[in-house]
N, C-alpha and C. Protein backbone atom coordinates (compact mmCIF):
# COMPACT_ATOMS: atom_id res chain seq x y z
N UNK A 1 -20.84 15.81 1.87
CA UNK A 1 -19.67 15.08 2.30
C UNK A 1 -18.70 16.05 2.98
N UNK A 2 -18.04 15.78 4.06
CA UNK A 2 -17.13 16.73 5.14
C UNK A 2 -15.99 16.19 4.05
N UNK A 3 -15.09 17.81 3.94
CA UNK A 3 -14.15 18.10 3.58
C UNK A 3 -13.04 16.48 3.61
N UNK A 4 -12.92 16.67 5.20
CA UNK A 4 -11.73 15.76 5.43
C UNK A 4 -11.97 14.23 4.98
N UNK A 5 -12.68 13.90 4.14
CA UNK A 5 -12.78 12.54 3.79
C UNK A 5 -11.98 12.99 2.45
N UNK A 6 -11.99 14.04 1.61
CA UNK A 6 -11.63 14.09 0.22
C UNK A 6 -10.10 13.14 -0.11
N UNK A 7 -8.87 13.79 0.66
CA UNK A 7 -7.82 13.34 0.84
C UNK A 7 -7.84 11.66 0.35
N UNK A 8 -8.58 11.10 1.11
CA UNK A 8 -8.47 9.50 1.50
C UNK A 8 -9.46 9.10 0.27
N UNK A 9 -10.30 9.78 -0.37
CA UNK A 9 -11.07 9.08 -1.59
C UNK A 9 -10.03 9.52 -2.95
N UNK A 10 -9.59 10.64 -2.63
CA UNK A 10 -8.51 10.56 -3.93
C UNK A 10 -7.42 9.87 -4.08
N UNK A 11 -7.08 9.27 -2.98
CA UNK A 11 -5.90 8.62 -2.91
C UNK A 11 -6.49 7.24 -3.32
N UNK A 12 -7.60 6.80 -3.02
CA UNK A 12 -8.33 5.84 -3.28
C UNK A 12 -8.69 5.34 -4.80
N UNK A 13 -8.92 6.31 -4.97
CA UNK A 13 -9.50 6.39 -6.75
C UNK A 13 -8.26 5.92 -7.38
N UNK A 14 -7.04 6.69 -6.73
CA UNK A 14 -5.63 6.63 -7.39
C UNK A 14 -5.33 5.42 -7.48
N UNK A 15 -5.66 4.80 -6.62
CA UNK A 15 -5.16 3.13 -6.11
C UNK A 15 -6.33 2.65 -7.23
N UNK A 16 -7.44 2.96 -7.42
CA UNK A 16 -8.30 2.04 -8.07
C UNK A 16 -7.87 1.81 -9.62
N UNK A 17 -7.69 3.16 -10.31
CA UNK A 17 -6.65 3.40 -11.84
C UNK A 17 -5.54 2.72 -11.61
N UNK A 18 -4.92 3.05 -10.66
CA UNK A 18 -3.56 1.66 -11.50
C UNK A 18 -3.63 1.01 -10.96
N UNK A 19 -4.52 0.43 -10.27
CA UNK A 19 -4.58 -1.35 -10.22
C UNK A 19 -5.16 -1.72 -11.70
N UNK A 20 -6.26 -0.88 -11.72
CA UNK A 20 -6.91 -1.69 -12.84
C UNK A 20 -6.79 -0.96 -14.36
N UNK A 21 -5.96 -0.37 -14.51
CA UNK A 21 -5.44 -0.24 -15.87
C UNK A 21 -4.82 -0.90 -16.53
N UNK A 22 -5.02 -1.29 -18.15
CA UNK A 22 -4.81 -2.64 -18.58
C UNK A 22 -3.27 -2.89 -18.36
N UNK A 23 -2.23 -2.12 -18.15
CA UNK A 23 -0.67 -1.97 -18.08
C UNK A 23 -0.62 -1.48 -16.97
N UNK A 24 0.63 -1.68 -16.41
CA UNK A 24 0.98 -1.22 -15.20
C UNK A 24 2.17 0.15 -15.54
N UNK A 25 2.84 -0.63 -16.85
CA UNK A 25 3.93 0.39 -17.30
C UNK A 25 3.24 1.52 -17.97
N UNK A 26 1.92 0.95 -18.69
CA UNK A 26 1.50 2.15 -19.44
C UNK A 26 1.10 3.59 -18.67
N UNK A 27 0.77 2.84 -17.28
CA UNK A 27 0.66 4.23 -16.48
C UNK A 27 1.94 5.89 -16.48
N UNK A 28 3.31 4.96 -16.56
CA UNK A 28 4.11 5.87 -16.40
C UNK A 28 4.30 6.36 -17.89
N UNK A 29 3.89 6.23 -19.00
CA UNK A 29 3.20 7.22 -20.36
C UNK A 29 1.95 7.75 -20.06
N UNK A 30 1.05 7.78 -19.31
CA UNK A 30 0.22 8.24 -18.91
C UNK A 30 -1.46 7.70 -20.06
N UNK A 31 -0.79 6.45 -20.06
CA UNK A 31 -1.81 5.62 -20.61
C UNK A 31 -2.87 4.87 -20.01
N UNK A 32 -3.82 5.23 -20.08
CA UNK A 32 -4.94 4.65 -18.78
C UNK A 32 -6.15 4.29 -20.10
N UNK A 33 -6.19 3.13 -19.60
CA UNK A 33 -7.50 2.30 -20.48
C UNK A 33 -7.66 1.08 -19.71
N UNK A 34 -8.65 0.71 -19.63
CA UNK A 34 -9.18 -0.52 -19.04
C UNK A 34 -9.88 -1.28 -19.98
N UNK A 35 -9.21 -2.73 -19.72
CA UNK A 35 -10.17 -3.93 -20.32
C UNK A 35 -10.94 -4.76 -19.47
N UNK A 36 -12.03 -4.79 -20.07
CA UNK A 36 -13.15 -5.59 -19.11
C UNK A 36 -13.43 -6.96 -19.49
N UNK A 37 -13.45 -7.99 -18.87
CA UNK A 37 -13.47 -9.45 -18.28
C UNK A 37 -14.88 -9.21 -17.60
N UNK A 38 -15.74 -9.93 -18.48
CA UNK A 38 -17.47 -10.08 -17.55
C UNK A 38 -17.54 -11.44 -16.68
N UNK A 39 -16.13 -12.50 -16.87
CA UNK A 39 -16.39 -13.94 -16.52
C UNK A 39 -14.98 -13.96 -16.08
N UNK A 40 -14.25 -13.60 -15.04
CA UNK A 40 -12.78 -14.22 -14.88
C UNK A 40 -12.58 -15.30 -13.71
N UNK A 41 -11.84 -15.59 -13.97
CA UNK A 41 -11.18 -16.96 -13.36
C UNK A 41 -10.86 -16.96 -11.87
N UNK A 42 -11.93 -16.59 -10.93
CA UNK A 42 -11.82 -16.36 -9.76
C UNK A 42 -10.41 -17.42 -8.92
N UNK A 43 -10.22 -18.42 -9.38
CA UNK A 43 -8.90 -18.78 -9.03
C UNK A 43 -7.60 -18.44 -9.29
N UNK A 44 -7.77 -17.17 -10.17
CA UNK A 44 -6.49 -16.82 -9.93
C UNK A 44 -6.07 -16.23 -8.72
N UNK A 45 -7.14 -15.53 -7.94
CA UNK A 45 -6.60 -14.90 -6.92
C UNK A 45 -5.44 -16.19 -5.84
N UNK A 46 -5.50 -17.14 -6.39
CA UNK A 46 -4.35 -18.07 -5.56
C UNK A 46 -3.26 -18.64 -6.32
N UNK A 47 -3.19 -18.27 -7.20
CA UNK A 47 -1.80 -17.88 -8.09
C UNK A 47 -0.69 -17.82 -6.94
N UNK A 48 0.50 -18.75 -6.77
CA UNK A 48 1.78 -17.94 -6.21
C UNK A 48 2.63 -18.07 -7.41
N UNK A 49 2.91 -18.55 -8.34
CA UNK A 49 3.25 -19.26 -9.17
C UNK A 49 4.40 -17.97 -9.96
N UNK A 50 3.92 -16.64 -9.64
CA UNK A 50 4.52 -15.66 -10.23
C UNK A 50 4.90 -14.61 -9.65
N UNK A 51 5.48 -15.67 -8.32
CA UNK A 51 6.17 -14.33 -7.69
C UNK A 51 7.32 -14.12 -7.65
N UNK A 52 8.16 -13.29 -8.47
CA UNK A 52 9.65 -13.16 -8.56
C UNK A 52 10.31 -12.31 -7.82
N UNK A 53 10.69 -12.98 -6.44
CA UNK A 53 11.52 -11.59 -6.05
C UNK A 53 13.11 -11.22 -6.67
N UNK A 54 13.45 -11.76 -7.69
CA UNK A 54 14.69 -11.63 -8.24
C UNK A 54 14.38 -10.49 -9.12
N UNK A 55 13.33 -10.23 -9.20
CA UNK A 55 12.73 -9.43 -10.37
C UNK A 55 12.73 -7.67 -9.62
N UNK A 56 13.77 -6.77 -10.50
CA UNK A 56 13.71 -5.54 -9.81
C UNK A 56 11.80 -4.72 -10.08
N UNK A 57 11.34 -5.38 -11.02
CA UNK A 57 10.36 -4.35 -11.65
C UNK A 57 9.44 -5.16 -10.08
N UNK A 58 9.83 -6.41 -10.29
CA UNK A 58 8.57 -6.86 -9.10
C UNK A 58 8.68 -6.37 -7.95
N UNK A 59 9.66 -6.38 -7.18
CA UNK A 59 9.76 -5.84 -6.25
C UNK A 59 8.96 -4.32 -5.96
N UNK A 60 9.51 -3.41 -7.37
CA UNK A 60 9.19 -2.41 -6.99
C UNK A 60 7.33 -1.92 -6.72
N UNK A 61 7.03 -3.09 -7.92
CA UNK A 61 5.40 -2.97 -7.85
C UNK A 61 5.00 -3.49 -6.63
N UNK A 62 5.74 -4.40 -6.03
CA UNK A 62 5.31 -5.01 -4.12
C UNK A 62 5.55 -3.91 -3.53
N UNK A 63 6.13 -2.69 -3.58
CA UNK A 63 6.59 -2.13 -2.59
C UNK A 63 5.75 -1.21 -3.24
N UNK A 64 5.31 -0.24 -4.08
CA UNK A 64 4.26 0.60 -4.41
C UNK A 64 2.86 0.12 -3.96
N UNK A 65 2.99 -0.92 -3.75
CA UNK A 65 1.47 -1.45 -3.31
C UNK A 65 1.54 -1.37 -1.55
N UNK A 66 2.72 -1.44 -1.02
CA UNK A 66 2.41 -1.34 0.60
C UNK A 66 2.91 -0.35 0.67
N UNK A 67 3.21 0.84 -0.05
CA UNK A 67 3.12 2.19 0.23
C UNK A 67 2.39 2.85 -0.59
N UNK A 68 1.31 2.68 -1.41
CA UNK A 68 0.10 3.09 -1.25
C UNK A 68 -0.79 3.18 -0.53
N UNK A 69 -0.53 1.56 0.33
CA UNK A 69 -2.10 1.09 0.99
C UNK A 69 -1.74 1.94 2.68
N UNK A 70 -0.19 2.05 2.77
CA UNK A 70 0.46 2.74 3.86
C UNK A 70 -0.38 3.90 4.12
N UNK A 71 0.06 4.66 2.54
CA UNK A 71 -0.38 6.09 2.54
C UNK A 71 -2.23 5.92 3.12
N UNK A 72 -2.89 5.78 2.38
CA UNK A 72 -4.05 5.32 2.84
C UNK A 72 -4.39 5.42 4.02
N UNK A 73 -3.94 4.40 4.88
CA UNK A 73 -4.39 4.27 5.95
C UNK A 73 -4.21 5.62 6.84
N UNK A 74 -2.77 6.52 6.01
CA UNK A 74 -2.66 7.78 6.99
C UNK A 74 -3.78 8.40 6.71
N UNK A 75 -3.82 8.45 5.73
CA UNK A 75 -5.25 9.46 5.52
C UNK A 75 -6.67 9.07 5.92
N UNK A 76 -6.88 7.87 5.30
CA UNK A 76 -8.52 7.49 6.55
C UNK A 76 -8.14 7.92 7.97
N UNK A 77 -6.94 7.37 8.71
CA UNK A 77 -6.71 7.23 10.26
C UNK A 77 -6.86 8.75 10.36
N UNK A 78 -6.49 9.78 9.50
CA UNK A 78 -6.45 11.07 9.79
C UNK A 78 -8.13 11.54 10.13
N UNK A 79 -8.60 11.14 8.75
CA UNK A 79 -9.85 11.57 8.51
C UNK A 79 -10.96 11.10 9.43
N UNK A 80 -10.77 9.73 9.96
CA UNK A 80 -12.10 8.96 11.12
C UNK A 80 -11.59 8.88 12.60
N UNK A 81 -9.93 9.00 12.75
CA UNK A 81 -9.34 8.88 13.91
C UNK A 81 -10.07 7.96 14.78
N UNK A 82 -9.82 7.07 14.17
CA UNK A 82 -9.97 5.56 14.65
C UNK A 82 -8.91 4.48 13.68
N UNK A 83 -8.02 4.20 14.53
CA UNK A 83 -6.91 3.45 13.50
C UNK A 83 -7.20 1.99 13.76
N UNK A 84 -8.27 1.43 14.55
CA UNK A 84 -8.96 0.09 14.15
C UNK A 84 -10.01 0.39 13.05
N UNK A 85 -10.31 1.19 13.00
CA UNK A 85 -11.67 1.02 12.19
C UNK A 85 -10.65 1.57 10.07
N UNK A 86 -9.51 2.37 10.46
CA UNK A 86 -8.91 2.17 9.36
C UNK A 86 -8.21 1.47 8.83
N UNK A 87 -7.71 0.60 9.82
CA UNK A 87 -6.80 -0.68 9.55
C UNK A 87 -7.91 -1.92 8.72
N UNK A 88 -8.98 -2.17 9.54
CA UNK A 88 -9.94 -2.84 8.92
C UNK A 88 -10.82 -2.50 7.20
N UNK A 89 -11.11 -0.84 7.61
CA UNK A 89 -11.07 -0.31 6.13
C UNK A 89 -10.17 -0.58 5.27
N UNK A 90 -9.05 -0.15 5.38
CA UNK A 90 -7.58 -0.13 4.47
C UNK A 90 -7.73 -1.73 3.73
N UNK A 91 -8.05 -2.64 5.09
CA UNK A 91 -7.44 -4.16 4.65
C UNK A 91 -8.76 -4.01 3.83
N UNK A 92 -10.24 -4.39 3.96
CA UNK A 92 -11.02 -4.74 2.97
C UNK A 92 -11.21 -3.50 1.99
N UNK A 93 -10.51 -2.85 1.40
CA UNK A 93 -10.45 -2.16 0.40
C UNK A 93 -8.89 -2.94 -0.08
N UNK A 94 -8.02 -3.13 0.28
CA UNK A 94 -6.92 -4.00 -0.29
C UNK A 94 -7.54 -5.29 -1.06
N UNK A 95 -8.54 -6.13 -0.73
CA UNK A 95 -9.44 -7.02 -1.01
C UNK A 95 -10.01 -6.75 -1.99
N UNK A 96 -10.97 -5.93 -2.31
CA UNK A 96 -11.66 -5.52 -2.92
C UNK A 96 -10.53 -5.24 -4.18
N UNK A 97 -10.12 -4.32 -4.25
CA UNK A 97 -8.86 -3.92 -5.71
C UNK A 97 -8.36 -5.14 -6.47
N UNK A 98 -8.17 -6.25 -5.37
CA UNK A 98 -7.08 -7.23 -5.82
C UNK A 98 -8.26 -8.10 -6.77
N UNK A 99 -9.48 -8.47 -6.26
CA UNK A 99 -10.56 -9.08 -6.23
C UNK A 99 -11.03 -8.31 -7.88
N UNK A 100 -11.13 -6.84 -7.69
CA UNK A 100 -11.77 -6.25 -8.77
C UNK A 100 -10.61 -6.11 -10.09
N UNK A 101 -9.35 -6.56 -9.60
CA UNK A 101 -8.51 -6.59 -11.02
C UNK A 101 -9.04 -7.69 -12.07
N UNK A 102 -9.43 -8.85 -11.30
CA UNK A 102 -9.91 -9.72 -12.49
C UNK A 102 -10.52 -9.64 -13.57
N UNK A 103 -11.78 -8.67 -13.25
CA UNK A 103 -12.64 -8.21 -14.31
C UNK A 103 -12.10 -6.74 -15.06
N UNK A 104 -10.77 -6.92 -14.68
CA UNK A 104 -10.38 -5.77 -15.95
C UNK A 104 -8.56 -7.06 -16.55
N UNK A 105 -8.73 -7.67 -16.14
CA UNK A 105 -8.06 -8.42 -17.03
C UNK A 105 -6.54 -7.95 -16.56
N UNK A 106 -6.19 -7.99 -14.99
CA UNK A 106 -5.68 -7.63 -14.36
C UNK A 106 -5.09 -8.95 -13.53
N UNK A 107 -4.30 -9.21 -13.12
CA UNK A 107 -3.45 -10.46 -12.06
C UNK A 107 -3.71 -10.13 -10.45
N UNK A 108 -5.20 -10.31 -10.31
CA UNK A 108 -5.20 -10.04 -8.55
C UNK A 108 -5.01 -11.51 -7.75
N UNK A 109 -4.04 -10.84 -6.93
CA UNK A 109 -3.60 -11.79 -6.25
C UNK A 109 -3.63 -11.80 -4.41
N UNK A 110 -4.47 -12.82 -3.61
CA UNK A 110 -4.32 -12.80 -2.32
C UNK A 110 -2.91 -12.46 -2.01
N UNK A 111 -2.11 -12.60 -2.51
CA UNK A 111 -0.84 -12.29 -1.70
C UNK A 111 -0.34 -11.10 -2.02
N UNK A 112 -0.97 -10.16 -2.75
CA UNK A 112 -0.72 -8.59 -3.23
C UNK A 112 -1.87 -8.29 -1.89
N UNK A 113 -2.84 -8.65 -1.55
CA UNK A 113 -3.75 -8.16 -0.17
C UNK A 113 -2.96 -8.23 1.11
N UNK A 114 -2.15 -9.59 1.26
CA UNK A 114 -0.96 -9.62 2.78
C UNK A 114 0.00 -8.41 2.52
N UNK A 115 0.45 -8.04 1.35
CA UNK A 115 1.28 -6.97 0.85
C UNK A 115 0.82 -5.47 1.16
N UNK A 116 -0.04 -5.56 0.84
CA UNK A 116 -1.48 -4.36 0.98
C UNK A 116 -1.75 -4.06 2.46
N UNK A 117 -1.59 -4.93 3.34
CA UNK A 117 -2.03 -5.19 4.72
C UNK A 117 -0.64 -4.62 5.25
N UNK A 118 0.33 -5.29 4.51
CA UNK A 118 1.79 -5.04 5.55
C UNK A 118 2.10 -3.68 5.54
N UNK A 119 1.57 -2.94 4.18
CA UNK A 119 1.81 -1.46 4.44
C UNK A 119 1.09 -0.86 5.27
N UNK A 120 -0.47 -0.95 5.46
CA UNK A 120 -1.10 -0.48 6.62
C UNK A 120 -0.75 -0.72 7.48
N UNK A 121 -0.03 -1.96 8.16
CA UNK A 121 0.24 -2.13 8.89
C UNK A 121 1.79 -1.44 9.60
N UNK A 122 2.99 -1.16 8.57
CA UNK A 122 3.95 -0.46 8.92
C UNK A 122 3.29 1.05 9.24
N UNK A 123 2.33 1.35 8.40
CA UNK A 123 2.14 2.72 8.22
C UNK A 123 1.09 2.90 9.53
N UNK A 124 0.85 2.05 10.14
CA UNK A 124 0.28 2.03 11.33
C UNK A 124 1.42 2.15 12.77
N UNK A 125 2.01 1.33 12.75
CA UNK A 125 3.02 1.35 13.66
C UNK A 125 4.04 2.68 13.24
N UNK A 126 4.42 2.93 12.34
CA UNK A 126 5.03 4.22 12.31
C UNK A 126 4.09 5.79 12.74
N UNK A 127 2.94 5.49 12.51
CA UNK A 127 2.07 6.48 13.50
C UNK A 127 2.14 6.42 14.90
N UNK A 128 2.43 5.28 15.56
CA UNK A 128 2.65 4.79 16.91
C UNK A 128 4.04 5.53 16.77
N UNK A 129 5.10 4.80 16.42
CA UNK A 129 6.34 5.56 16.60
C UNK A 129 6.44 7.24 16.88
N UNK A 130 5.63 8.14 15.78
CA UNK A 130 5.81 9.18 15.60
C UNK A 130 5.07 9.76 16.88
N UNK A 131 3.84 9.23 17.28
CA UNK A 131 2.87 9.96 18.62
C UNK A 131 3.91 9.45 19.99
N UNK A 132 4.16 8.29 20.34
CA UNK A 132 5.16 8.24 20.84
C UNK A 132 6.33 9.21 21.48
N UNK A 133 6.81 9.83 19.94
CA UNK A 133 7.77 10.64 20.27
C UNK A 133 7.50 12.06 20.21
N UNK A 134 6.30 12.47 20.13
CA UNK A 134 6.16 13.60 20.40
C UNK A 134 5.78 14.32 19.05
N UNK A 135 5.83 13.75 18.06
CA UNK A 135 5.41 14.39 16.43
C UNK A 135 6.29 14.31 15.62
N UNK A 136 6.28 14.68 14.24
CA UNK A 136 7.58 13.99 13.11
C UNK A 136 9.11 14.61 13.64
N UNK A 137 9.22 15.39 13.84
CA UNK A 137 10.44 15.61 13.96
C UNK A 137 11.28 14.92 15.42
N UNK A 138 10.62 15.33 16.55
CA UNK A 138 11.45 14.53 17.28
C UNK A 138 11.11 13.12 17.04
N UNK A 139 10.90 12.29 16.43
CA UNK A 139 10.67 10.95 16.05
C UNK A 139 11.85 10.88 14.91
N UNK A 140 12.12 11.52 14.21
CA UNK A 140 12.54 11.55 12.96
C UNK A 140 13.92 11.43 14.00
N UNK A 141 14.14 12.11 14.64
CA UNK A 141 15.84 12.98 15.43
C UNK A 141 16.07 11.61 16.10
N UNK A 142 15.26 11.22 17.14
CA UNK A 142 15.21 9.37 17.82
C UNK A 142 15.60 8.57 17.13
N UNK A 143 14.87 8.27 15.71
CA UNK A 143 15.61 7.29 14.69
C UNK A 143 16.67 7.94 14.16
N UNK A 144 16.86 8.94 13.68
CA UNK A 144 18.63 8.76 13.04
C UNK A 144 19.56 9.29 14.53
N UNK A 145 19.68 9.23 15.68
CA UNK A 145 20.21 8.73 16.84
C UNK A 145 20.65 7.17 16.98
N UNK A 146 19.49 6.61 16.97
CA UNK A 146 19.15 5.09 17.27
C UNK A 146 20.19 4.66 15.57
N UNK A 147 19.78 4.95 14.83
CA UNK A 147 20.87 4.78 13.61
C UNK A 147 22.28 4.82 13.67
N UNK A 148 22.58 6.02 14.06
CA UNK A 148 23.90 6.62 14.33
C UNK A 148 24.72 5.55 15.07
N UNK A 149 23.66 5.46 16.19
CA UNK A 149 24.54 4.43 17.32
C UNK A 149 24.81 3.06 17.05
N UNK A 150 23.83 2.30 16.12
CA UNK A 150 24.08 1.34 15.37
C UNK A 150 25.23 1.55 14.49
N UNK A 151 25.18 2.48 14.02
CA UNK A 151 26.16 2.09 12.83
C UNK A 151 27.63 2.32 13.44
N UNK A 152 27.97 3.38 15.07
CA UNK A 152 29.32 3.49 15.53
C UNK A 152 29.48 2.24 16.04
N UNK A 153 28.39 1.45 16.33
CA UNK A 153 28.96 0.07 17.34
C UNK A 153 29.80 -1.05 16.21
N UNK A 154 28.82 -0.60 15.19
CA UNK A 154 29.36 -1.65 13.93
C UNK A 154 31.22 -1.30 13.73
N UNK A 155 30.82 -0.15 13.44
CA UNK A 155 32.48 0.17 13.00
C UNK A 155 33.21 -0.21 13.84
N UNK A 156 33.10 -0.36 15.54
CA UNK A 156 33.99 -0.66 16.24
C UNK A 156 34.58 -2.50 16.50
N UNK A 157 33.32 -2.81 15.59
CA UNK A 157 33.49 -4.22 15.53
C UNK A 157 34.98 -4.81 15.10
C-alpha cells in the first residue's frame, strides 16, 4: 500500500469508532465498546422524528459529522487527486457508516448522510476557494479582506 493513502484510512477508521461506539459521550472518557445488533430495523435509517436543532449537544454532533466527512475528503482528494472520484468516495462511505450504525445499536440516519455530504461538499468548494487564490494564505488574507469590508459597510449603516 503507497504511503499517501495512510492519512485518509486513519481518518477513516476514526470516523468508523465513533460512529459506531455504543455512546457518543463515552468517547470523550475514552470509552470505546461496541454493541452488536445481528437484525436491526433497517427503517430507521428514515427516522426524522429526532432532529433537534434547539439541542446544543445536537448541533454539535451535526457539525462533527460534516467536519469529519470535510476532513476526509481533504485527504482522499489529496491522496487520488481526483476530487470527483473523492466526492463520490467520501459520499458512499458517509452511507455506508450511517447504514453500518444499525448493527451496533447505533441511530443511523439518511439525513446524518445529506450532513456527511454537505461537509464534503463545503470542504470541496473551500479547496476551490483556496487553489483559486493562490494557496492557504493568500486565500485566508482575501477572506478576512472580503470580511473586513463587510463588516465597515455594516457599521456605516
Amino acid at each position: 500500500m503507497k504511503a499517501k493513502y495512510i492519512p485518509a484510512l486513519l481518518w477513516a477508521l476514526c470516523i468508523l469508532v465513533a460512529t459506531n461506539n455504543y455512546n457518543f459521550m463515552a468517547l470523550f472518557a475514552s470509552d470505546i465498546d461496541f454493541n452488536i445488533r445481528l437484525f436491526p430495523n433497517l427503517s430507521d435509517l428514515f427516522i426524522t422524528s429526532d432532529i433537534h436543532l434547539d439541542s446544543k449537544l445536537y448541533v454539535f454532533q451535526k457539525t462533527g459529522h460534516a467536519l469529519s466527512f470535510g476532513i476526509l475528503y481533504l485527504l482522499v482528494n489529496q491522496a487520488i487527486k481526483d476530487h470527483r472520484v473523492a466526492i463520490v468516495l467520501c459520499s458512499l462511505f458517509a452511507l455506508f457508516t450511517e447504514f453500518l450504525q444499525l448493527f451496533f445499536e447505533r441511530s443511523g440516519r439518511l439525513v446524518d448522510v445529506l450532513i456527511d455530504i454537505a461537509g464534503v461538499y463545503a470542504a470541496y468548494r473551500l479547496g476551490v476557494y483556496v487553489q483559486a487564490h493562490g494557496g492557504i494564505v493568500p486565500a485566508f488574507f482575501s477572506a478576512m479582506q472580503k470580511l473586513s469590508s463587510m463588516l465597515k459597510d455594516e457599521k456605516q449603516r
